[in-house]
C-alpha atoms as a PDB file:
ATOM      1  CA  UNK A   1    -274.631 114.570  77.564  1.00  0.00           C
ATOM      2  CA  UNK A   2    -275.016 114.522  81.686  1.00  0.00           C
ATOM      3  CA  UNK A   3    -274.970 117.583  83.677  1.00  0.00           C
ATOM      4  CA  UNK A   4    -271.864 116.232  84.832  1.00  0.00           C
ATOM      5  CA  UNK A   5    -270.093 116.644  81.357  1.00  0.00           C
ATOM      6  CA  UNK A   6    -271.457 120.270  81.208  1.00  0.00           C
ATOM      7  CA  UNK A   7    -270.234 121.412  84.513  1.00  0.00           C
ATOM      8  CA  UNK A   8    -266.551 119.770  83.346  1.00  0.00           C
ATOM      9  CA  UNK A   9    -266.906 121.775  80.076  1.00  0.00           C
ATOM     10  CA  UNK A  10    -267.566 124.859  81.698  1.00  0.00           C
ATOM     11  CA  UNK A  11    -265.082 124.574  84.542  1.00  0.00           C
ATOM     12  CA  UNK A  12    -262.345 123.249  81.971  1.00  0.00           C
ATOM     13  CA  UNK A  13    -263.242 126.510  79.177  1.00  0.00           C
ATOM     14  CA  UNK A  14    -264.209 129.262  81.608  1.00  0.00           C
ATOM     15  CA  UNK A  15    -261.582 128.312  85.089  1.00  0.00           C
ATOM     16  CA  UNK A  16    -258.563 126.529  83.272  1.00  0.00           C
ATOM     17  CA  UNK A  17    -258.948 128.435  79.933  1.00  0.00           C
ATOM     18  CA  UNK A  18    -259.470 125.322  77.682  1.00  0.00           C
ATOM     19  CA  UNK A  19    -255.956 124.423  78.740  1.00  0.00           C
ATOM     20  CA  UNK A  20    -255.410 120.900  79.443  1.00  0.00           C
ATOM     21  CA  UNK A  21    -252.459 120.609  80.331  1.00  0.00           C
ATOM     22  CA  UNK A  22    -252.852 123.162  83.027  1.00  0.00           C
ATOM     23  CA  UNK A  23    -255.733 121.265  83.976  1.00  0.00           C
ATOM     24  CA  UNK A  24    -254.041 118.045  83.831  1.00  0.00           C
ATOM     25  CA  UNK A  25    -250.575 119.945  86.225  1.00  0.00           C
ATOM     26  CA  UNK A  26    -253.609 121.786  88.929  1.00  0.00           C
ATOM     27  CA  UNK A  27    -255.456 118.573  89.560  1.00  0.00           C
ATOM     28  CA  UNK A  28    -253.542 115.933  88.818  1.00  0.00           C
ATOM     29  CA  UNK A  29    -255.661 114.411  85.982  1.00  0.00           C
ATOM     30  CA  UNK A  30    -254.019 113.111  82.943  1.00  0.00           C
ATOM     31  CA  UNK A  31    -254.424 114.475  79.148  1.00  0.00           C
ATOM     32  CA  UNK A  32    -256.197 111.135  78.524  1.00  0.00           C
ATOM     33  CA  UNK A  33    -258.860 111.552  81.144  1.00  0.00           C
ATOM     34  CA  UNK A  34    -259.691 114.867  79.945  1.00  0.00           C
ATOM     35  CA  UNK A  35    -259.875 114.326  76.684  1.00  0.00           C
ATOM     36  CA  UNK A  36    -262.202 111.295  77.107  1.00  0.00           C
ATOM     37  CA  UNK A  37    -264.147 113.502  79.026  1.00  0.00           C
ATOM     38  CA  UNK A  38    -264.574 116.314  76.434  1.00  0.00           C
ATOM     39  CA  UNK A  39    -264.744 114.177  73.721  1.00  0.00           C
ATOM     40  CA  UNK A  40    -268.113 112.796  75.825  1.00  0.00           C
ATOM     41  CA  UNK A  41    -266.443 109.160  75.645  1.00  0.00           C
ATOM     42  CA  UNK A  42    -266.971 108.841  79.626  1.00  0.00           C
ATOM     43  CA  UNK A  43    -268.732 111.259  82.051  1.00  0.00           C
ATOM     44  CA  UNK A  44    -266.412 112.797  84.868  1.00  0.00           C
ATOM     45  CA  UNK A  45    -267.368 111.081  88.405  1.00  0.00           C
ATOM     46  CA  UNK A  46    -269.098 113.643  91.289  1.00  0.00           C
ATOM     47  CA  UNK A  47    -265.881 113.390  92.957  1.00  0.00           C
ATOM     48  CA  UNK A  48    -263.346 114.204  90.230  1.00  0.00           C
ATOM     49  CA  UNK A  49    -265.690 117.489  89.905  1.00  0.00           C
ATOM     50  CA  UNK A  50    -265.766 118.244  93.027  1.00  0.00           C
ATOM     51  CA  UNK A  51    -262.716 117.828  93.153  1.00  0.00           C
ATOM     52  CA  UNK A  52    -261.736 120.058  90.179  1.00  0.00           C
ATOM     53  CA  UNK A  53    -264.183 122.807  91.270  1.00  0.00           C
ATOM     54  CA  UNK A  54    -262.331 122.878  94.960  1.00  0.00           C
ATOM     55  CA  UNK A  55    -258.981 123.606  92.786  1.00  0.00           C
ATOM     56  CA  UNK A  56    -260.737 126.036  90.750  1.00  0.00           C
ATOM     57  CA  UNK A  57    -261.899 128.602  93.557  1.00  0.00           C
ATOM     58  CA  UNK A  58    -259.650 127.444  96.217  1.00  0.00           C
ATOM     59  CA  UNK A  59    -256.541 129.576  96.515  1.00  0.00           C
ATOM     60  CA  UNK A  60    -253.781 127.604  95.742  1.00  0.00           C
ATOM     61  CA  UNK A  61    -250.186 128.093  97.365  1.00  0.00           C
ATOM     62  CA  UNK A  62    -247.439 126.950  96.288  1.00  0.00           C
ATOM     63  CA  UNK A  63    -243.954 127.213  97.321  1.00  0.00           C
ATOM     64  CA  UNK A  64    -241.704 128.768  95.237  1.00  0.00           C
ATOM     65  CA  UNK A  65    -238.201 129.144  97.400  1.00  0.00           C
ATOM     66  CA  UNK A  66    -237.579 129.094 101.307  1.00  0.00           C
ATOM     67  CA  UNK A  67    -234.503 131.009 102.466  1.00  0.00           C
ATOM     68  CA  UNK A  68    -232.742 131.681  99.139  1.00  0.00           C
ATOM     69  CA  UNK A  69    -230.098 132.852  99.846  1.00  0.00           C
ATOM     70  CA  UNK A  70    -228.841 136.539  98.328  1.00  0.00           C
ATOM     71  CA  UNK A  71    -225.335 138.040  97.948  1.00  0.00           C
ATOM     72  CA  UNK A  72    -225.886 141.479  98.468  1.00  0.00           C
ATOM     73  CA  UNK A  73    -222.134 142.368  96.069  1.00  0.00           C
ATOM     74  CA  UNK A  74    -224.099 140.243  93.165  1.00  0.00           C
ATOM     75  CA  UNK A  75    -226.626 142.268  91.054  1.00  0.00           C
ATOM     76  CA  UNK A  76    -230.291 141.470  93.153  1.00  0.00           C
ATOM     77  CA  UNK A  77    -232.158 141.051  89.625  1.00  0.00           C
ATOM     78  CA  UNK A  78    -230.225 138.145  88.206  1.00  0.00           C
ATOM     79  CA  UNK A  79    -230.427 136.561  91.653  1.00  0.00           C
ATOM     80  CA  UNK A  80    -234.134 137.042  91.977  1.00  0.00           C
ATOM     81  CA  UNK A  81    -234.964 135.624  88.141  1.00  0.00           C
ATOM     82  CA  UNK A  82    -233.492 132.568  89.262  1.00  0.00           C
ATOM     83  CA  UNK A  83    -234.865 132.255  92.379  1.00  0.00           C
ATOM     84  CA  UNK A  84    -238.452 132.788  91.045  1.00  0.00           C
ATOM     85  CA  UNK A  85    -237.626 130.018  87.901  1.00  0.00           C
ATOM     86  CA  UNK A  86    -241.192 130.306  86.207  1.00  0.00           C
ATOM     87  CA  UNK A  87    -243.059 132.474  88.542  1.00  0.00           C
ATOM     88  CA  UNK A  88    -241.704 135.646  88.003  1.00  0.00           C
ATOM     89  CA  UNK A  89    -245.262 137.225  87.023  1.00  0.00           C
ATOM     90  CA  UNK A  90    -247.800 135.374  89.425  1.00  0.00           C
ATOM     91  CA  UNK A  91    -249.473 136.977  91.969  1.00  0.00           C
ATOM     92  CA  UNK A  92    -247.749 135.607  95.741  1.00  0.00           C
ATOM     93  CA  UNK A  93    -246.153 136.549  98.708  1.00  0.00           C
ATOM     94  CA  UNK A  94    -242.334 137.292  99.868  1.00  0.00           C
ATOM     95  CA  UNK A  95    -240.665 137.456 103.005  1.00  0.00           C
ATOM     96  CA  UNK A  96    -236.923 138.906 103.827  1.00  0.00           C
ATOM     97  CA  UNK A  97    -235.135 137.782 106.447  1.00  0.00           C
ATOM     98  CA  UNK A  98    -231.623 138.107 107.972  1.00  0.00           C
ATOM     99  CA  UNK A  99    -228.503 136.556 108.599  1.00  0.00           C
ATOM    100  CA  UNK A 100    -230.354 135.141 111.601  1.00  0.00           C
ATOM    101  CA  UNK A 101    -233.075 134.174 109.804  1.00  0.00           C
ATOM    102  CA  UNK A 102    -234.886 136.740 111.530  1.00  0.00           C
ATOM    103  CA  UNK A 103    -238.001 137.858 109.568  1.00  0.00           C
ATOM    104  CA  UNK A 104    -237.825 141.830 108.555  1.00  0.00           C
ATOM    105  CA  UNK A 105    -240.462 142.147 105.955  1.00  0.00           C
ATOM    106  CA  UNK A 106    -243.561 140.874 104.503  1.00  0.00           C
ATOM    107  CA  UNK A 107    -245.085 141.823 101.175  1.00  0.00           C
ATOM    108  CA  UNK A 108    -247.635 140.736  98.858  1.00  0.00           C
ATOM    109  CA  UNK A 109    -247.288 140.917  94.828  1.00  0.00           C
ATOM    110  CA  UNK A 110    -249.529 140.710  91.582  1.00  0.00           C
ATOM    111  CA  UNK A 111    -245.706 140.485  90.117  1.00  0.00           C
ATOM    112  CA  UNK A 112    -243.318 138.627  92.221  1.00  0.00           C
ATOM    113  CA  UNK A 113    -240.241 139.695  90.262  1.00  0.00           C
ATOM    114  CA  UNK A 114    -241.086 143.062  89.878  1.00  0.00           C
ATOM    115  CA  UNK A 115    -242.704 144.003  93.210  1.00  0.00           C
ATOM    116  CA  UNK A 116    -239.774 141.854  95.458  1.00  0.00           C
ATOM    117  CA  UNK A 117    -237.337 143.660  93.210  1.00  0.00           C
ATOM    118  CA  UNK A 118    -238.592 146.621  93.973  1.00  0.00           C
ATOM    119  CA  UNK A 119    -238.872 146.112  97.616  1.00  0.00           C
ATOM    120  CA  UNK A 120    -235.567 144.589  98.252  1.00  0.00           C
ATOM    121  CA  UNK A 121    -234.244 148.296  96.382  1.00  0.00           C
ATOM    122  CA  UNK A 122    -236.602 150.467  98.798  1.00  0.00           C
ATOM    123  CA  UNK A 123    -234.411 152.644 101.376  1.00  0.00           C
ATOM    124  CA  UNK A 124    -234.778 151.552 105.511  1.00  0.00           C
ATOM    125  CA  UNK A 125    -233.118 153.662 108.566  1.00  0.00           C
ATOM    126  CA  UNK A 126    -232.136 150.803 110.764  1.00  0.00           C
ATOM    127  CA  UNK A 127    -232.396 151.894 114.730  1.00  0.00           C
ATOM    128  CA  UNK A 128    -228.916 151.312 116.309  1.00  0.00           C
ATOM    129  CA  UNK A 129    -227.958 151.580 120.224  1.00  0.00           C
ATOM    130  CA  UNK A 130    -228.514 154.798 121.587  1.00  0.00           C
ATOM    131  CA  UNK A 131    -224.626 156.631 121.130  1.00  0.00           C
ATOM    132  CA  UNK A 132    -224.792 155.785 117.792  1.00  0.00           C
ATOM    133  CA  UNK A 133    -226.135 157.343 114.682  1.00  0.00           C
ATOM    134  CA  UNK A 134    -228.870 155.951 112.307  1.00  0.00           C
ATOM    135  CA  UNK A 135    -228.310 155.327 108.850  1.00  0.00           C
ATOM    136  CA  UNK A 136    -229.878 154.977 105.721  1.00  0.00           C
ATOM    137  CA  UNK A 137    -229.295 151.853 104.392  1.00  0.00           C
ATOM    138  CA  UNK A 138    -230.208 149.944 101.626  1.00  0.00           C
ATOM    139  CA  UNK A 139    -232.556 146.929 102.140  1.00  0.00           C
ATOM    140  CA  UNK A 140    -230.685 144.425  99.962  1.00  0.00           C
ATOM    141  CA  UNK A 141    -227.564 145.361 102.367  1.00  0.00           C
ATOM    142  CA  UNK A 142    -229.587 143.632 105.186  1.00  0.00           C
ATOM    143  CA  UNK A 143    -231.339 140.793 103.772  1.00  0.00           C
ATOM    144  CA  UNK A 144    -229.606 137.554 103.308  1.00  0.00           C
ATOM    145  CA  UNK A 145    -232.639 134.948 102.800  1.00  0.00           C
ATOM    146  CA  UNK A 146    -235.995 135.726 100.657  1.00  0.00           C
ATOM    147  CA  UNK A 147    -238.878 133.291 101.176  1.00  0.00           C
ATOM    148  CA  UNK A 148    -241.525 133.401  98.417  1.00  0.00           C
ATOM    149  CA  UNK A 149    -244.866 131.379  97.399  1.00  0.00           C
ATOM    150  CA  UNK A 150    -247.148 131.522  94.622  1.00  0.00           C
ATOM    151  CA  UNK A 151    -250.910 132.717  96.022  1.00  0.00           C
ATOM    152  CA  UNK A 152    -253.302 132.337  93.746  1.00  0.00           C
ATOM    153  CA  UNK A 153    -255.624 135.765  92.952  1.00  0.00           C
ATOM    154  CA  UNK A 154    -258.827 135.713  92.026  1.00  0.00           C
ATOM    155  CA  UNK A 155    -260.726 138.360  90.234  1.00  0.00           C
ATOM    156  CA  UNK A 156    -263.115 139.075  92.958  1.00  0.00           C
ATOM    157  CA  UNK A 157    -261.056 138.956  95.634  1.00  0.00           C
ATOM    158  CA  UNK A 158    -257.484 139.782  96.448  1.00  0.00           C
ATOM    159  CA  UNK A 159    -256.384 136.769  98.252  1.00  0.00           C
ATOM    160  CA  UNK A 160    -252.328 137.254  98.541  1.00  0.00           C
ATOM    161  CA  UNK A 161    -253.404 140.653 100.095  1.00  0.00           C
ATOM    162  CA  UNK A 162    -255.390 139.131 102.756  1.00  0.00           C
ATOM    163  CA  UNK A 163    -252.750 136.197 103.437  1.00  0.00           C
ATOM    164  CA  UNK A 164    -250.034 139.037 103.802  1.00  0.00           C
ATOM    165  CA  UNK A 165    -252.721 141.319 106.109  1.00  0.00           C
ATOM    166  CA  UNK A 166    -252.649 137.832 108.461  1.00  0.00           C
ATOM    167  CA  UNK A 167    -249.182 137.650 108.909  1.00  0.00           C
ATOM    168  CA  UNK A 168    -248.186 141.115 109.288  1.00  0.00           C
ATOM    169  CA  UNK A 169    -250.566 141.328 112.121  1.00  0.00           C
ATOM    170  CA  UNK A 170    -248.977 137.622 113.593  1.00  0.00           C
ATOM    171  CA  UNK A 171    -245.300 138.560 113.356  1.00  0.00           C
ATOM    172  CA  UNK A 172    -245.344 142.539 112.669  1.00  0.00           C
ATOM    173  CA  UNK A 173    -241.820 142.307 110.795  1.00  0.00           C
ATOM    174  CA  UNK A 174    -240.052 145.407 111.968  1.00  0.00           C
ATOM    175  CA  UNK A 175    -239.800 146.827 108.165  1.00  0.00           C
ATOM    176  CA  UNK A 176    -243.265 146.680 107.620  1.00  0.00           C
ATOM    177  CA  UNK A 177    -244.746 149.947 108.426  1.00  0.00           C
ATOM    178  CA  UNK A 178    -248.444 149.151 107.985  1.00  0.00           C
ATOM    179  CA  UNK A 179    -249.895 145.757 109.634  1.00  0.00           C
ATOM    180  CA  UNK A 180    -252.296 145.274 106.799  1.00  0.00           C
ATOM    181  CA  UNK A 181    -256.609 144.989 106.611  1.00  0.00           C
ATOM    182  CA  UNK A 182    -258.468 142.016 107.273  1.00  0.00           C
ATOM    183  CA  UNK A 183    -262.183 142.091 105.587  1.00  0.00           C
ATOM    184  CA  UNK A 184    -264.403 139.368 105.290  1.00  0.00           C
ATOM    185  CA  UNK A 185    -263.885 135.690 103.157  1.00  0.00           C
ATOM    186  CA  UNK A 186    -267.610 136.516 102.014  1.00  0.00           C
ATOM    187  CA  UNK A 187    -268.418 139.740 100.581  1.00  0.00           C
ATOM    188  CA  UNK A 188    -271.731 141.335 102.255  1.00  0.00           C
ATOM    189  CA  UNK A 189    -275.101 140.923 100.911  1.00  0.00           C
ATOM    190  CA  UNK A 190    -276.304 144.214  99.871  1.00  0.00           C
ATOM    191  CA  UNK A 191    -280.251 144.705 101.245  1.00  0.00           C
END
């Protein structure tokens, strides 16, 4: 067996847990391929693991839905589930926007259904013209369009967190009341 074959095995058991199919969806492989691979009938090329080790540890994004649109009389949950259409429990980020298409808010999940659901729910005063009085208002009552995209997290670093941080400080949505941390791709070597 190459080297080759037991960096595949490793990446293929420890990064795409001995899924293939997952494997196969991620990095366009087929089940074929793989399986010749793991059965040791042909030894992976530098490039196809290269290749699978960039889709291993780079974050992925993909998009899940750009300016669904909500009806704020329909119930929000219903409306999100079907928005979201598999990726109701990956990690990713959301964005609200208005009838404008104005962005309002930018938030980051380890649960997309859960943690949009309960964002779109959260109550916002909305600043009106001076003469008249602010209200409290529910945030689905505003929001007519939800982006949202799939970010992969890793377990040593946070990455939907740090993709939110940029854009908060880029567009500072006006319901966003922190503008998020920045730290560093490459964690510090301790001395």
């Amino acid at each position: 067996m190459s080297d080759r074959s037991a960096v595949f095995r490793y990446l293929f058991h420890e990064r795409y847990n001995s899924d293939k199919a997952k494997l196969a969806d991620i990095t366009g492989f087929t089940i074929r391929q793989i399986d010749d691979w793991l059965k040791g009938n042909k030894i992976p090329q530098k490039k196809s693991l290269d290749f699978i080790a960039v889709c291993s540890y780079t974050p992925e994004f993909k998009v899940v839905a750009e300016f669904y649109k909500i009806d704020p009389n329909k119930q929000i949950r219903p409306q999100l589930k079907e928005m979201y259409n598999g990726h109701e429990n990956r990690s990713g980020i959301y964005a609200f926007y208005d009838s404008m298409a104005n962005l309002l808010y930018i938030g980051k999940a380890k649960n997309l259904l859960e943690e949009t659901y309960s964002a779109i729910r959260r109550d916002d005063e909305i600043r009106f013209p001076s003469g008249i009085k602010n209200s409290k208002t529910k945030r689905f009552e505003l929001i007519k369009y939800i982006s949202a995209y799939d970010v992969k997290s890793f377990n040593f670093w946070d990455y939907p967190k740090h993709v939110e941080s940029l854009l908060l400080r880029i567009s500072k949505p006006p319901l966003n009341k922190q503008i998020g941390t920045l730290e560093s791709a490459i964690p510090a070597e301790s001395e």
